[in-house]
PDBML (XML) file of the C-alpha atoms, coordinates in Angstrom:
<?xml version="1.0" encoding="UTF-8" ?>
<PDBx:datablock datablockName="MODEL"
   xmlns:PDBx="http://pdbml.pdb.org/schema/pdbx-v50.xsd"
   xmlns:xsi="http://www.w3.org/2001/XMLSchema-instance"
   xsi:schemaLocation="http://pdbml.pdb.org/schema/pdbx-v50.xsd pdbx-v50.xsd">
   <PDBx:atom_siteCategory>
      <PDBx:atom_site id="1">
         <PDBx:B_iso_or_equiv>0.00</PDBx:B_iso_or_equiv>
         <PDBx:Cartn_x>41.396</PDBx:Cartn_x>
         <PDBx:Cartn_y>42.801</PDBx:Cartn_y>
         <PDBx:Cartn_z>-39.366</PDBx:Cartn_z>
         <PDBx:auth_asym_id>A</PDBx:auth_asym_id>
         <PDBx:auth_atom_id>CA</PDBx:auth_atom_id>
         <PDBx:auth_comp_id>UNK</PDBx:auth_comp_id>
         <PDBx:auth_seq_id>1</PDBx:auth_seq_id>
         <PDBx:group_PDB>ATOM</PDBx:group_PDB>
         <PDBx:label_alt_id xsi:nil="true" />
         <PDBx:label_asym_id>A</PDBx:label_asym_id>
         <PDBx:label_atom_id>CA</PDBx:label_atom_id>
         <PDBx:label_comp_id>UNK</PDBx:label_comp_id>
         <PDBx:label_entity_id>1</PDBx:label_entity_id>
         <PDBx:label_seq_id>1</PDBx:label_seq_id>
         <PDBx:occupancy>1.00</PDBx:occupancy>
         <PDBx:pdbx_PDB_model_num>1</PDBx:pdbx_PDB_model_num>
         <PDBx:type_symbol>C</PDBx:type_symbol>
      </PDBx:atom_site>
      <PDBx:atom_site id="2">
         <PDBx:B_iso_or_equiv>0.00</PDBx:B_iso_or_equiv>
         <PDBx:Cartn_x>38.242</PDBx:Cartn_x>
         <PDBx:Cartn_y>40.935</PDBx:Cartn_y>
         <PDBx:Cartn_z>-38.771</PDBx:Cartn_z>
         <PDBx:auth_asym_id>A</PDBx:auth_asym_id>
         <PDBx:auth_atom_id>CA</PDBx:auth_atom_id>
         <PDBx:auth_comp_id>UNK</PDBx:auth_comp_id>
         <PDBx:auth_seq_id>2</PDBx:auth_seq_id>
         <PDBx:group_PDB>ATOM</PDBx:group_PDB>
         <PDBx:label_alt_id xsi:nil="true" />
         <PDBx:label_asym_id>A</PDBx:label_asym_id>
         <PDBx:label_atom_id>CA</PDBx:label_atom_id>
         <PDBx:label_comp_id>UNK</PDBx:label_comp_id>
         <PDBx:label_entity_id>1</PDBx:label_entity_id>
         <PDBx:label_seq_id>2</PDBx:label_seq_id>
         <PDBx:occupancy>1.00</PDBx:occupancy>
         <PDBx:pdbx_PDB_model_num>1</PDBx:pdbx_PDB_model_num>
         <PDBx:type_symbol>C</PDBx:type_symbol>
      </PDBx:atom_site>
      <PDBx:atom_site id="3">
         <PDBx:B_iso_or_equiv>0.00</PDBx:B_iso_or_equiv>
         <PDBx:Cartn_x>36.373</PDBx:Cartn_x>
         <PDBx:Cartn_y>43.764</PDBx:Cartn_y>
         <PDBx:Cartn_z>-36.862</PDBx:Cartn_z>
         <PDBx:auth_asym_id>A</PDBx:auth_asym_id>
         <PDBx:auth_atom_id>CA</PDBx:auth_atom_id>
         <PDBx:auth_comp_id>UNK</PDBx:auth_comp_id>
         <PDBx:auth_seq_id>3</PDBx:auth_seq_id>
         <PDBx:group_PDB>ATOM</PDBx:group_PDB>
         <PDBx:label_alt_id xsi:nil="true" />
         <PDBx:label_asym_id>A</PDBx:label_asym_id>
         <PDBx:label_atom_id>CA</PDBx:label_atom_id>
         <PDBx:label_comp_id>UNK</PDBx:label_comp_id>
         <PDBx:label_entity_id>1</PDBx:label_entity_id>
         <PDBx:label_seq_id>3</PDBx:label_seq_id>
         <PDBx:occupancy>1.00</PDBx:occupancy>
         <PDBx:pdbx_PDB_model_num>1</PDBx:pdbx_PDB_model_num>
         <PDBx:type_symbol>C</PDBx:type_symbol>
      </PDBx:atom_site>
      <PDBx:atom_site id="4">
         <PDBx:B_iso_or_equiv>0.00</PDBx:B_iso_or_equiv>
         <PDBx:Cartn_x>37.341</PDBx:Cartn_x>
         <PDBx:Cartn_y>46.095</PDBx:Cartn_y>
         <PDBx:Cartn_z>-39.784</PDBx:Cartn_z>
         <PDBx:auth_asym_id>A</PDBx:auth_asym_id>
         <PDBx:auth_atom_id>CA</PDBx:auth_atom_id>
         <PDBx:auth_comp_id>UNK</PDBx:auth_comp_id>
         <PDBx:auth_seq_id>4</PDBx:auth_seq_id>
         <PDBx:group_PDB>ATOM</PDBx:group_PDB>
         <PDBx:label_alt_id xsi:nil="true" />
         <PDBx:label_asym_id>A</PDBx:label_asym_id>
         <PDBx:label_atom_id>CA</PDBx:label_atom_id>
         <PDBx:label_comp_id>UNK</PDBx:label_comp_id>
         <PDBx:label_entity_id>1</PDBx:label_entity_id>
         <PDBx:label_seq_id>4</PDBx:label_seq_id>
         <PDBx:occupancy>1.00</PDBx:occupancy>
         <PDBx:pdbx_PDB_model_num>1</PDBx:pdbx_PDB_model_num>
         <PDBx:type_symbol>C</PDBx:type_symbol>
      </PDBx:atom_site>
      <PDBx:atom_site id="5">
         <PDBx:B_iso_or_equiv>0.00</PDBx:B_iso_or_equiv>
         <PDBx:Cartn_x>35.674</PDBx:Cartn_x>
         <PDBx:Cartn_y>44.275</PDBx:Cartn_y>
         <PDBx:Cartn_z>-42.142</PDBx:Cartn_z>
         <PDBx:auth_asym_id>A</PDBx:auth_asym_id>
         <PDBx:auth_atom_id>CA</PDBx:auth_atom_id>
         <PDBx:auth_comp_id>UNK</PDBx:auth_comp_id>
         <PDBx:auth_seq_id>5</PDBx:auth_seq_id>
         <PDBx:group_PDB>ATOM</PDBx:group_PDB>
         <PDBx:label_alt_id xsi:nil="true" />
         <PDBx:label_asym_id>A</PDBx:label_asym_id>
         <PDBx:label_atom_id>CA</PDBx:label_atom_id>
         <PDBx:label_comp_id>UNK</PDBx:label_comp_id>
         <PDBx:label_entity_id>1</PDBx:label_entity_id>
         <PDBx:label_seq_id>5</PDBx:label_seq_id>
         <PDBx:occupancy>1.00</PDBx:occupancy>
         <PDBx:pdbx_PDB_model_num>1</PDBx:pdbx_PDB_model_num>
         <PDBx:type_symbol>C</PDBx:type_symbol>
      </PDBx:atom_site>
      <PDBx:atom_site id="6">
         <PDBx:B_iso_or_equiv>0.00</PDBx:B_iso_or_equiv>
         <PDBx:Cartn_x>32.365</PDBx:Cartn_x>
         <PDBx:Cartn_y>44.200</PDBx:Cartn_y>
         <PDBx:Cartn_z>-39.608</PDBx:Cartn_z>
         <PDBx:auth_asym_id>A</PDBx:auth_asym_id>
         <PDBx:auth_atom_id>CA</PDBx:auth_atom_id>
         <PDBx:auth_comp_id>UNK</PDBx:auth_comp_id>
         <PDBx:auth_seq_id>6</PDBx:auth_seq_id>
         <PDBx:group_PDB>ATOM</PDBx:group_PDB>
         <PDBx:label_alt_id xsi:nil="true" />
         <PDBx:label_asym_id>A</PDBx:label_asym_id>
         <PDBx:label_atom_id>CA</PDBx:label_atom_id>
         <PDBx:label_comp_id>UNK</PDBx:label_comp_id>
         <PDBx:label_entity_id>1</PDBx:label_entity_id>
         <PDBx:label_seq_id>6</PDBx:label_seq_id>
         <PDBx:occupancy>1.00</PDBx:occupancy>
         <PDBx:pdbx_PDB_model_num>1</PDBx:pdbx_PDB_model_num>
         <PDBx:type_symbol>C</PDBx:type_symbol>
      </PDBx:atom_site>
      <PDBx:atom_site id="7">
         <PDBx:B_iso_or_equiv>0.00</PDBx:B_iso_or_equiv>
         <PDBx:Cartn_x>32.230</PDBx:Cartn_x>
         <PDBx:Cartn_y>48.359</PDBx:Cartn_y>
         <PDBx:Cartn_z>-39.003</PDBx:Cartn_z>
         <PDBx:auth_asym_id>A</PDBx:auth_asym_id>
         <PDBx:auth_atom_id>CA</PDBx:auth_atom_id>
         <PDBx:auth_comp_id>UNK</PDBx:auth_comp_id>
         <PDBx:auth_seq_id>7</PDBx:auth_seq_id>
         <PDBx:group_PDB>ATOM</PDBx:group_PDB>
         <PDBx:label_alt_id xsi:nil="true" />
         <PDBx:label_asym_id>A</PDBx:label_asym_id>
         <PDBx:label_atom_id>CA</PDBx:label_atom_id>
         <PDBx:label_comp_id>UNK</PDBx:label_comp_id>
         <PDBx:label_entity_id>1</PDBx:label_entity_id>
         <PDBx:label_seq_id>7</PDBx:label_seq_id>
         <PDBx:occupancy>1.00</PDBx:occupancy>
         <PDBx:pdbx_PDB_model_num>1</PDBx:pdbx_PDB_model_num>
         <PDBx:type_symbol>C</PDBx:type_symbol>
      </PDBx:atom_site>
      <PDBx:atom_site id="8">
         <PDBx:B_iso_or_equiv>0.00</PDBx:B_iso_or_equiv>
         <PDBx:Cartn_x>32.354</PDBx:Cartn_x>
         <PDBx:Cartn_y>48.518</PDBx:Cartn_y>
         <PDBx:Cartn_z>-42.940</PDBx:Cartn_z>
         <PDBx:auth_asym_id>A</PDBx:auth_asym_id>
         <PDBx:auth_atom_id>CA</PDBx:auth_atom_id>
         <PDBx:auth_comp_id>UNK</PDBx:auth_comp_id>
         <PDBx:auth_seq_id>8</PDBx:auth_seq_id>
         <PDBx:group_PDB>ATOM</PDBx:group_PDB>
         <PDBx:label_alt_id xsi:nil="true" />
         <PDBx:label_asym_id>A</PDBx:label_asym_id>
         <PDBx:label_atom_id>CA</PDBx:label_atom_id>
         <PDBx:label_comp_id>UNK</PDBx:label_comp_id>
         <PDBx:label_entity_id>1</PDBx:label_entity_id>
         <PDBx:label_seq_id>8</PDBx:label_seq_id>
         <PDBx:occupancy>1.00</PDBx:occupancy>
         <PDBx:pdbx_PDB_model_num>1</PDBx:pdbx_PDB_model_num>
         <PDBx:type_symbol>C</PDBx:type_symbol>
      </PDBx:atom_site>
      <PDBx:atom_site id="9">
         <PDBx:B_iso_or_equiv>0.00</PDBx:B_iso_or_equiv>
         <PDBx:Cartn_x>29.284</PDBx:Cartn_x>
         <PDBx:Cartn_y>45.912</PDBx:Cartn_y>
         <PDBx:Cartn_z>-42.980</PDBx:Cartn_z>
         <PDBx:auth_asym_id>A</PDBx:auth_asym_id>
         <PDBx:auth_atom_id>CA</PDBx:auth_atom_id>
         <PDBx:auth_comp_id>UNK</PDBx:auth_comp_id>
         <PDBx:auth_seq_id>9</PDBx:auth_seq_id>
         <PDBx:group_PDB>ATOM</PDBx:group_PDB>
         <PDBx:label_alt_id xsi:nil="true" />
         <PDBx:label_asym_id>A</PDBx:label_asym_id>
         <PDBx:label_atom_id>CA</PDBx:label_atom_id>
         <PDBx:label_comp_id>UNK</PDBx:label_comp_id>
         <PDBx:label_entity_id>1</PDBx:label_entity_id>
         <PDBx:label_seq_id>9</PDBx:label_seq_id>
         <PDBx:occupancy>1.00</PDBx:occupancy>
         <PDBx:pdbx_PDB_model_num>1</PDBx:pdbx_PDB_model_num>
         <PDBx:type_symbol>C</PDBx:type_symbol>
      </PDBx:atom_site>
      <PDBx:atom_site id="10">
         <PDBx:B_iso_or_equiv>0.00</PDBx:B_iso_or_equiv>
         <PDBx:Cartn_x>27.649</PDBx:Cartn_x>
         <PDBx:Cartn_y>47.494</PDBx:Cartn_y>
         <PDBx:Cartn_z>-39.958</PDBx:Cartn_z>
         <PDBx:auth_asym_id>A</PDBx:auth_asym_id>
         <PDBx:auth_atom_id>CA</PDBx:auth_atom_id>
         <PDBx:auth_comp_id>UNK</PDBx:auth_comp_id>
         <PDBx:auth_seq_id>10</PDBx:auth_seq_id>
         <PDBx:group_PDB>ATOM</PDBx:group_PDB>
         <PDBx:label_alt_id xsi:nil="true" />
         <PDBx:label_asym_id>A</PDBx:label_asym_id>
         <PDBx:label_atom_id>CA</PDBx:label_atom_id>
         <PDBx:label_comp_id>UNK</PDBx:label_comp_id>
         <PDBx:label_entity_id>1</PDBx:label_entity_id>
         <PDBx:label_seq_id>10</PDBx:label_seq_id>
         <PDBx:occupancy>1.00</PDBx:occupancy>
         <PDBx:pdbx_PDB_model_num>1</PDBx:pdbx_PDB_model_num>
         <PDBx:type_symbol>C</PDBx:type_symbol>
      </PDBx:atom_site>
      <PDBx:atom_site id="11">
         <PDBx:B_iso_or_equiv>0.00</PDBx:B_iso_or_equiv>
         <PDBx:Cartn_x>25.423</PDBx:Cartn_x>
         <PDBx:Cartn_y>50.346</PDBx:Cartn_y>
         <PDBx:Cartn_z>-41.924</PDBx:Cartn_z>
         <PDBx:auth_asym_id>A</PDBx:auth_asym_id>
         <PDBx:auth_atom_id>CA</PDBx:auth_atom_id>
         <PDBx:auth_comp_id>UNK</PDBx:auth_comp_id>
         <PDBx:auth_seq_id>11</PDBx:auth_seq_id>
         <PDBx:group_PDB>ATOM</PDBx:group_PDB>
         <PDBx:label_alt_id xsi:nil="true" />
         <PDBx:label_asym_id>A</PDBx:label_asym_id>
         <PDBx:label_atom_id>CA</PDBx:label_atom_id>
         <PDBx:label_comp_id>UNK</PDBx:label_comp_id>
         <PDBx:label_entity_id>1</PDBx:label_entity_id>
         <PDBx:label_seq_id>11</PDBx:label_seq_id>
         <PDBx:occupancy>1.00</PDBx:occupancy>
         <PDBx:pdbx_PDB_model_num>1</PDBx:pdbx_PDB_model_num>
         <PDBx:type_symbol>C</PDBx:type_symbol>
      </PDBx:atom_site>
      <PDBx:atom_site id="12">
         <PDBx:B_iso_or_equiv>0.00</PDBx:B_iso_or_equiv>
         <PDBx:Cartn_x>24.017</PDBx:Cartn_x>
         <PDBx:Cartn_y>47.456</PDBx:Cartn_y>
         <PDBx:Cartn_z>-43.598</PDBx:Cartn_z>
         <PDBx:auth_asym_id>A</PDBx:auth_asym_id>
         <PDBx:auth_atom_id>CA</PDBx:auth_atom_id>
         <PDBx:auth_comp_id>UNK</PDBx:auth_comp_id>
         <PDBx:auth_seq_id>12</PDBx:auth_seq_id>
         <PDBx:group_PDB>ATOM</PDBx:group_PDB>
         <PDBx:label_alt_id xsi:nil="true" />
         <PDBx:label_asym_id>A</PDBx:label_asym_id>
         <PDBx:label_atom_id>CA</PDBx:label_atom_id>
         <PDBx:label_comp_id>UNK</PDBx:label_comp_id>
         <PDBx:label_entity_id>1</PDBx:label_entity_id>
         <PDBx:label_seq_id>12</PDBx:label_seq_id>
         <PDBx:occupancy>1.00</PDBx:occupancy>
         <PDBx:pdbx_PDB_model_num>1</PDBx:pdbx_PDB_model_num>
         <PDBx:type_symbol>C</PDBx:type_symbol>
      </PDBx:atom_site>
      <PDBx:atom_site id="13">
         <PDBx:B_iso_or_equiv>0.00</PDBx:B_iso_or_equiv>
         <PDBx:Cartn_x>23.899</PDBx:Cartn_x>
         <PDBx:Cartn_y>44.789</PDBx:Cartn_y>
         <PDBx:Cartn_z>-40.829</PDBx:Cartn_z>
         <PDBx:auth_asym_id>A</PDBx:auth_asym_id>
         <PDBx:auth_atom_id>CA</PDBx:auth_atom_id>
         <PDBx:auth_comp_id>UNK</PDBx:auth_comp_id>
         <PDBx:auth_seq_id>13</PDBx:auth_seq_id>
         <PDBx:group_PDB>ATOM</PDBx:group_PDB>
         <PDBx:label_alt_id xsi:nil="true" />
         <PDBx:label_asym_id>A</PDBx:label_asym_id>
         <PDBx:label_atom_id>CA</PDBx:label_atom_id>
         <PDBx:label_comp_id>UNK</PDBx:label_comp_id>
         <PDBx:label_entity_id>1</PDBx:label_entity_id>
         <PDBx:label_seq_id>13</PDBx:label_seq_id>
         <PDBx:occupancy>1.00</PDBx:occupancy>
         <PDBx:pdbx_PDB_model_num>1</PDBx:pdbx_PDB_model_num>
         <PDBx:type_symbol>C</PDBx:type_symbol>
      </PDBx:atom_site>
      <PDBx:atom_site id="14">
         <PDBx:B_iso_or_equiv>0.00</PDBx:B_iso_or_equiv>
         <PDBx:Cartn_x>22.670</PDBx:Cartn_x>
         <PDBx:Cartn_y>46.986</PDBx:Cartn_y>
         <PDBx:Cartn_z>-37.502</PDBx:Cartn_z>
         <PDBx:auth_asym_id>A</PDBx:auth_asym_id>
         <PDBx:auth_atom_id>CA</PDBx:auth_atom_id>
         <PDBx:auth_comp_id>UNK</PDBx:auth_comp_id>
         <PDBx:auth_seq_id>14</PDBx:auth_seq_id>
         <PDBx:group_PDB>ATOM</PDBx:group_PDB>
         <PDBx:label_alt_id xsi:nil="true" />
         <PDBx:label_asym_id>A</PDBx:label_asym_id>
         <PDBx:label_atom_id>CA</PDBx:label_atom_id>
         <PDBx:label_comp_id>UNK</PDBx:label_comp_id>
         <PDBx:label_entity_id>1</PDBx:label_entity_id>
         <PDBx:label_seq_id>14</PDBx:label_seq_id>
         <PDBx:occupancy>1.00</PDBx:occupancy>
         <PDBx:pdbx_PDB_model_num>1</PDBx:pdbx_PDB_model_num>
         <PDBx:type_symbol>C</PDBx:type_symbol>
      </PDBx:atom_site>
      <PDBx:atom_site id="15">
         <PDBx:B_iso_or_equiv>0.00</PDBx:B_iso_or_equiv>
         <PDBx:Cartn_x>19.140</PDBx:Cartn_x>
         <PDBx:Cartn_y>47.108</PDBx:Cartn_y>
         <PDBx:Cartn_z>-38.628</PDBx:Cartn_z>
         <PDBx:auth_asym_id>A</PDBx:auth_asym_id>
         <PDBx:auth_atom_id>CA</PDBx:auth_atom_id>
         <PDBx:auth_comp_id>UNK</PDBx:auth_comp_id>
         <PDBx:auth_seq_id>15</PDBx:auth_seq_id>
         <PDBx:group_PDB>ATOM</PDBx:group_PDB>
         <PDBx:label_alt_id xsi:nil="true" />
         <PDBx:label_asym_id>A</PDBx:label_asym_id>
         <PDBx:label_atom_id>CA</PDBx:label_atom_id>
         <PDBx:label_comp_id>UNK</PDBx:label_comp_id>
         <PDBx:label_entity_id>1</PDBx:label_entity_id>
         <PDBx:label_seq_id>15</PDBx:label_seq_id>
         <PDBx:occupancy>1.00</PDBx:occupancy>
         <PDBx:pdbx_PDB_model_num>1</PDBx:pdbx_PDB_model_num>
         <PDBx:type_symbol>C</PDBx:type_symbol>
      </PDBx:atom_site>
      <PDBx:atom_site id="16">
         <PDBx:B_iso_or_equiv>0.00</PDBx:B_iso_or_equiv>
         <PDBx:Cartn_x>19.126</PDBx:Cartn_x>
         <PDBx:Cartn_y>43.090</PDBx:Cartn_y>
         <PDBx:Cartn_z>-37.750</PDBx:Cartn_z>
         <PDBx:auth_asym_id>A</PDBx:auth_asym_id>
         <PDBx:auth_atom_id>CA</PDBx:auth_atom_id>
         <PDBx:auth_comp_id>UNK</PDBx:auth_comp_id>
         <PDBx:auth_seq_id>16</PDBx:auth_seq_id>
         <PDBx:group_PDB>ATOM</PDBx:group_PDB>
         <PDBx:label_alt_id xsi:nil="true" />
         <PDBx:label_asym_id>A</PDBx:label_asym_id>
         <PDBx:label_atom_id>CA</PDBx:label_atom_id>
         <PDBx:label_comp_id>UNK</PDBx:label_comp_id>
         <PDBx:label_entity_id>1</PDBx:label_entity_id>
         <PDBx:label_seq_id>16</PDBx:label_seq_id>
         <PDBx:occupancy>1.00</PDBx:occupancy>
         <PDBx:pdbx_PDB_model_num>1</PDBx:pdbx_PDB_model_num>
         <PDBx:type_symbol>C</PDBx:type_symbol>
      </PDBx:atom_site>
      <PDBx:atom_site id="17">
         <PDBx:B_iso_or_equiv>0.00</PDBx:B_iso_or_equiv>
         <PDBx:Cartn_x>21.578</PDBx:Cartn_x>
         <PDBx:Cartn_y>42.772</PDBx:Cartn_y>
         <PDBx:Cartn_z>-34.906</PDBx:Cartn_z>
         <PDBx:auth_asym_id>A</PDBx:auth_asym_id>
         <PDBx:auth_atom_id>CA</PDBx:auth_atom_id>
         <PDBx:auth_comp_id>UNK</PDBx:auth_comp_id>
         <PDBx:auth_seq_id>17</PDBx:auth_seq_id>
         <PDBx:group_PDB>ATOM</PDBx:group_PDB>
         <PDBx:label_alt_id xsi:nil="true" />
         <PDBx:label_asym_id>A</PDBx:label_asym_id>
         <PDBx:label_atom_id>CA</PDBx:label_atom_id>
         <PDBx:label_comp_id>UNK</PDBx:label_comp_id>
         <PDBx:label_entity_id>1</PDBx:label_entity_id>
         <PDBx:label_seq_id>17</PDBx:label_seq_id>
         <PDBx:occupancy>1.00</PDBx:occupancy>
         <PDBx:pdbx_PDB_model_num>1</PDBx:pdbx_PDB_model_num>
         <PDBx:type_symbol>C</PDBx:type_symbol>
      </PDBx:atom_site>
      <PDBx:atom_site id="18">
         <PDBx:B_iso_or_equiv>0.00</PDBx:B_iso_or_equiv>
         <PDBx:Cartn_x>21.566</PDBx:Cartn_x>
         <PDBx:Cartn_y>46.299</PDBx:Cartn_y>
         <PDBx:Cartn_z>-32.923</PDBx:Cartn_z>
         <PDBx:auth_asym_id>A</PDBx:auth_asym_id>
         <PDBx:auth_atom_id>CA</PDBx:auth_atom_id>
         <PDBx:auth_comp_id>UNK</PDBx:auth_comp_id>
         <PDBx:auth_seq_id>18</PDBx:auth_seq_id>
         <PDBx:group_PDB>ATOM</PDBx:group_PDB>
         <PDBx:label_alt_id xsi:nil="true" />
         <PDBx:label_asym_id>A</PDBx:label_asym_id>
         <PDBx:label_atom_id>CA</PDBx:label_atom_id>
         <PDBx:label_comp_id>UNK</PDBx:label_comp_id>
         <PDBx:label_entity_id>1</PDBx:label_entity_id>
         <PDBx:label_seq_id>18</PDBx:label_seq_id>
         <PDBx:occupancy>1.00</PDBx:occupancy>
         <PDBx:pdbx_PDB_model_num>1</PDBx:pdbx_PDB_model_num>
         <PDBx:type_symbol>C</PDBx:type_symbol>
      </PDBx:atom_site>
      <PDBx:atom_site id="19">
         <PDBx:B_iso_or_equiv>0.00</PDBx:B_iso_or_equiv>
         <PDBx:Cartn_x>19.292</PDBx:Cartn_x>
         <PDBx:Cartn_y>44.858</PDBx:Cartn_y>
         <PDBx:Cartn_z>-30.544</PDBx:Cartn_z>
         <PDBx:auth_asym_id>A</PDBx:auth_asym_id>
         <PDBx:auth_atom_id>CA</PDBx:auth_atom_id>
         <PDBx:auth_comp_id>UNK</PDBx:auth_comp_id>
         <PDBx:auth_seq_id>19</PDBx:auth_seq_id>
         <PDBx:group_PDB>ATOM</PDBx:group_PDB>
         <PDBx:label_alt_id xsi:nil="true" />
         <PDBx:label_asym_id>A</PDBx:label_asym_id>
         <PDBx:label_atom_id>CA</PDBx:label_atom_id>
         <PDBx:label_comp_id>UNK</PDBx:label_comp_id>
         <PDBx:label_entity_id>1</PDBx:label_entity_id>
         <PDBx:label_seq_id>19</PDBx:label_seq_id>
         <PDBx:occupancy>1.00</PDBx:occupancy>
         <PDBx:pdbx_PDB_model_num>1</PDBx:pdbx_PDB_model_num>
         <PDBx:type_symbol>C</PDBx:type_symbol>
      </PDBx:atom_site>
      <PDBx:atom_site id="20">
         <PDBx:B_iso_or_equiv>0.00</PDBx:B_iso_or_equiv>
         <PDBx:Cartn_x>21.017</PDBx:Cartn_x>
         <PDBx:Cartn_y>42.313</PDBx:Cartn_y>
         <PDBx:Cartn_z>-29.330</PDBx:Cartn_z>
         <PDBx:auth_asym_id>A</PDBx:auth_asym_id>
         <PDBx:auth_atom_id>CA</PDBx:auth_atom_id>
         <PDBx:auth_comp_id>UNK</PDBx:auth_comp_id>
         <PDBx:auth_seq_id>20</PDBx:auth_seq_id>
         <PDBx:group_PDB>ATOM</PDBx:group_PDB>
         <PDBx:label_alt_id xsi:nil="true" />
         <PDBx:label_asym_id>A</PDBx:label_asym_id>
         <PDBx:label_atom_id>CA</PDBx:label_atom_id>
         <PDBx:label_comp_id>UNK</PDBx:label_comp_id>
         <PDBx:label_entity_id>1</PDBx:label_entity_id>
         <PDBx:label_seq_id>20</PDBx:label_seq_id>
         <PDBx:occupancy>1.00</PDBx:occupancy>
         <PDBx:pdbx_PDB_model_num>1</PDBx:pdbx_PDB_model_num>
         <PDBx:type_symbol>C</PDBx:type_symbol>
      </PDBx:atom_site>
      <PDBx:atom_site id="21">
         <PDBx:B_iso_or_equiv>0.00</PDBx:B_iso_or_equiv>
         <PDBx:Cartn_x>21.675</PDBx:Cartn_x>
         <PDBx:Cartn_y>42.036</PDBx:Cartn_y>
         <PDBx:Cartn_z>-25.610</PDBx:Cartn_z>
         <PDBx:auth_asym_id>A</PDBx:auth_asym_id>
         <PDBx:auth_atom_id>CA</PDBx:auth_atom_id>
         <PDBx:auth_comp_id>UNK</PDBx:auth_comp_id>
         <PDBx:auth_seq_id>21</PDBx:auth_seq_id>
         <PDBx:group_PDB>ATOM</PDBx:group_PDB>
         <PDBx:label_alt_id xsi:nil="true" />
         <PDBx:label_asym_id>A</PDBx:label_asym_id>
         <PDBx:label_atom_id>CA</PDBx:label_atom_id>
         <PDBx:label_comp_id>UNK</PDBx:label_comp_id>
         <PDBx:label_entity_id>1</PDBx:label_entity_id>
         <PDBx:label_seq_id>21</PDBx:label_seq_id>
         <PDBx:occupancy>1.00</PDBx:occupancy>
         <PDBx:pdbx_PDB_model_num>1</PDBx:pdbx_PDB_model_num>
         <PDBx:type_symbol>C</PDBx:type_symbol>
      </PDBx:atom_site>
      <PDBx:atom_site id="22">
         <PDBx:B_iso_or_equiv>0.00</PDBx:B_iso_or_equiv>
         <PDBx:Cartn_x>25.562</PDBx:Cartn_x>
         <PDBx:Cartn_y>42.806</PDBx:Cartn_y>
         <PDBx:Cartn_z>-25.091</PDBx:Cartn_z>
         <PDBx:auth_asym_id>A</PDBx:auth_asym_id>
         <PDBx:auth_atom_id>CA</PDBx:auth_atom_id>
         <PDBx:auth_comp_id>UNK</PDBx:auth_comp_id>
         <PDBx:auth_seq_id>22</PDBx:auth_seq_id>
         <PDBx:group_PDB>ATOM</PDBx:group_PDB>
         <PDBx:label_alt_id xsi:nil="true" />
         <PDBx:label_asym_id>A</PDBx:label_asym_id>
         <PDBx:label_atom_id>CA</PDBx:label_atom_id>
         <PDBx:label_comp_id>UNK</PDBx:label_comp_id>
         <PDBx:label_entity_id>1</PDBx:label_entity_id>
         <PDBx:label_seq_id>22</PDBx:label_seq_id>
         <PDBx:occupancy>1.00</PDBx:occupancy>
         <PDBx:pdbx_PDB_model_num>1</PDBx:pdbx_PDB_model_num>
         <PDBx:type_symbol>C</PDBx:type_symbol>
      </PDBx:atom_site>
      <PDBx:atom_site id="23">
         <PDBx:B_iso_or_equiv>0.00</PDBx:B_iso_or_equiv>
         <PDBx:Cartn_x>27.695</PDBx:Cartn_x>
         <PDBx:Cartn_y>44.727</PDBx:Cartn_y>
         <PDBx:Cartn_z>-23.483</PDBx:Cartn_z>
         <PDBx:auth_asym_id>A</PDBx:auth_asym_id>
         <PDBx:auth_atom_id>CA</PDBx:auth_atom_id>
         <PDBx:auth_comp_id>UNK</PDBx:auth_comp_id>
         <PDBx:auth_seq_id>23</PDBx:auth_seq_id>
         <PDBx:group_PDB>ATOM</PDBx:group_PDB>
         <PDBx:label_alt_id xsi:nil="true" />
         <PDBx:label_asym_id>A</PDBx:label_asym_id>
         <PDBx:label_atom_id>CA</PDBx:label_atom_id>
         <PDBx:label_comp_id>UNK</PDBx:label_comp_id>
         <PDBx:label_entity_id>1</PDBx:label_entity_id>
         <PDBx:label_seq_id>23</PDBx:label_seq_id>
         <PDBx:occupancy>1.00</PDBx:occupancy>
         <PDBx:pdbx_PDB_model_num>1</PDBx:pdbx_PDB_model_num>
         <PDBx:type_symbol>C</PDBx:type_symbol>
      </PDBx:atom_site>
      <PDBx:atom_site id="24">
         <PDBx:B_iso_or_equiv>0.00</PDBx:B_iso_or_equiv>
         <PDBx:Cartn_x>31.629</PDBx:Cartn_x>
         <PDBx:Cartn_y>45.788</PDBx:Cartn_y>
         <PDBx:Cartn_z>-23.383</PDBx:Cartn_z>
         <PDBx:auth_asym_id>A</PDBx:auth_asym_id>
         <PDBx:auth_atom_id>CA</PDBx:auth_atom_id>
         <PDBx:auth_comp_id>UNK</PDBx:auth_comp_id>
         <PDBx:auth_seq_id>24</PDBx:auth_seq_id>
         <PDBx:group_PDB>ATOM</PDBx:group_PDB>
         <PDBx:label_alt_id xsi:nil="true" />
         <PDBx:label_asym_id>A</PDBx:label_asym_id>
         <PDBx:label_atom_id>CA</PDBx:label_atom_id>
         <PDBx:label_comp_id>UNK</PDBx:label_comp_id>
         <PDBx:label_entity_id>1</PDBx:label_entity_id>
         <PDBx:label_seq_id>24</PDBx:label_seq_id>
         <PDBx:occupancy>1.00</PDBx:occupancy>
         <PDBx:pdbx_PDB_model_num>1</PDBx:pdbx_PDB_model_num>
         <PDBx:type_symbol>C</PDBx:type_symbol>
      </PDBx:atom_site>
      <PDBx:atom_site id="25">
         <PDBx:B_iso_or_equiv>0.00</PDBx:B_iso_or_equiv>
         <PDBx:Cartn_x>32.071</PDBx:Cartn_x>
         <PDBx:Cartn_y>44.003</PDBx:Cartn_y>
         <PDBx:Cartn_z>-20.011</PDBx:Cartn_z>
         <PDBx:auth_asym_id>A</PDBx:auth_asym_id>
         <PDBx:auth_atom_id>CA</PDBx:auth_atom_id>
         <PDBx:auth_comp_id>UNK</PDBx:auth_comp_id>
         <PDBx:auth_seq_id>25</PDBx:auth_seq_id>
         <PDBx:group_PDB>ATOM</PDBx:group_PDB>
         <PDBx:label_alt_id xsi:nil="true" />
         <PDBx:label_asym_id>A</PDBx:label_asym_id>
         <PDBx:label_atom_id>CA</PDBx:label_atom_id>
         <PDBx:label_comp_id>UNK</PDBx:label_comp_id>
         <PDBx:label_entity_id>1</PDBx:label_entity_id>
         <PDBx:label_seq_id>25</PDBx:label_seq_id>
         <PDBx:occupancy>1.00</PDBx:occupancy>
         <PDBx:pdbx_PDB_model_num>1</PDBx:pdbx_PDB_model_num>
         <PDBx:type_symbol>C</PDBx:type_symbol>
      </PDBx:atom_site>
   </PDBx:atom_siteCategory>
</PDBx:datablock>
C-alpha cells in the first residue's frame, strides 16, 4: 500500500533519488 503511494510520487521524486546506489538483491 506503501509502495503504491511511492510509484505515484516517483515522476516527481526520481530527479533527487534515482541515483542512489541500490539494487534488487
Amino acid at each position: 500500500l506503501l509502495s503504491q503511494l511511492v510509484a505515484a510520487a516517483w515522476p516527481y521524486a526520481a530527479a533527487a533519488h534515482s541515483g542512489e546506489e541500490h539494487a534488487w538483491e
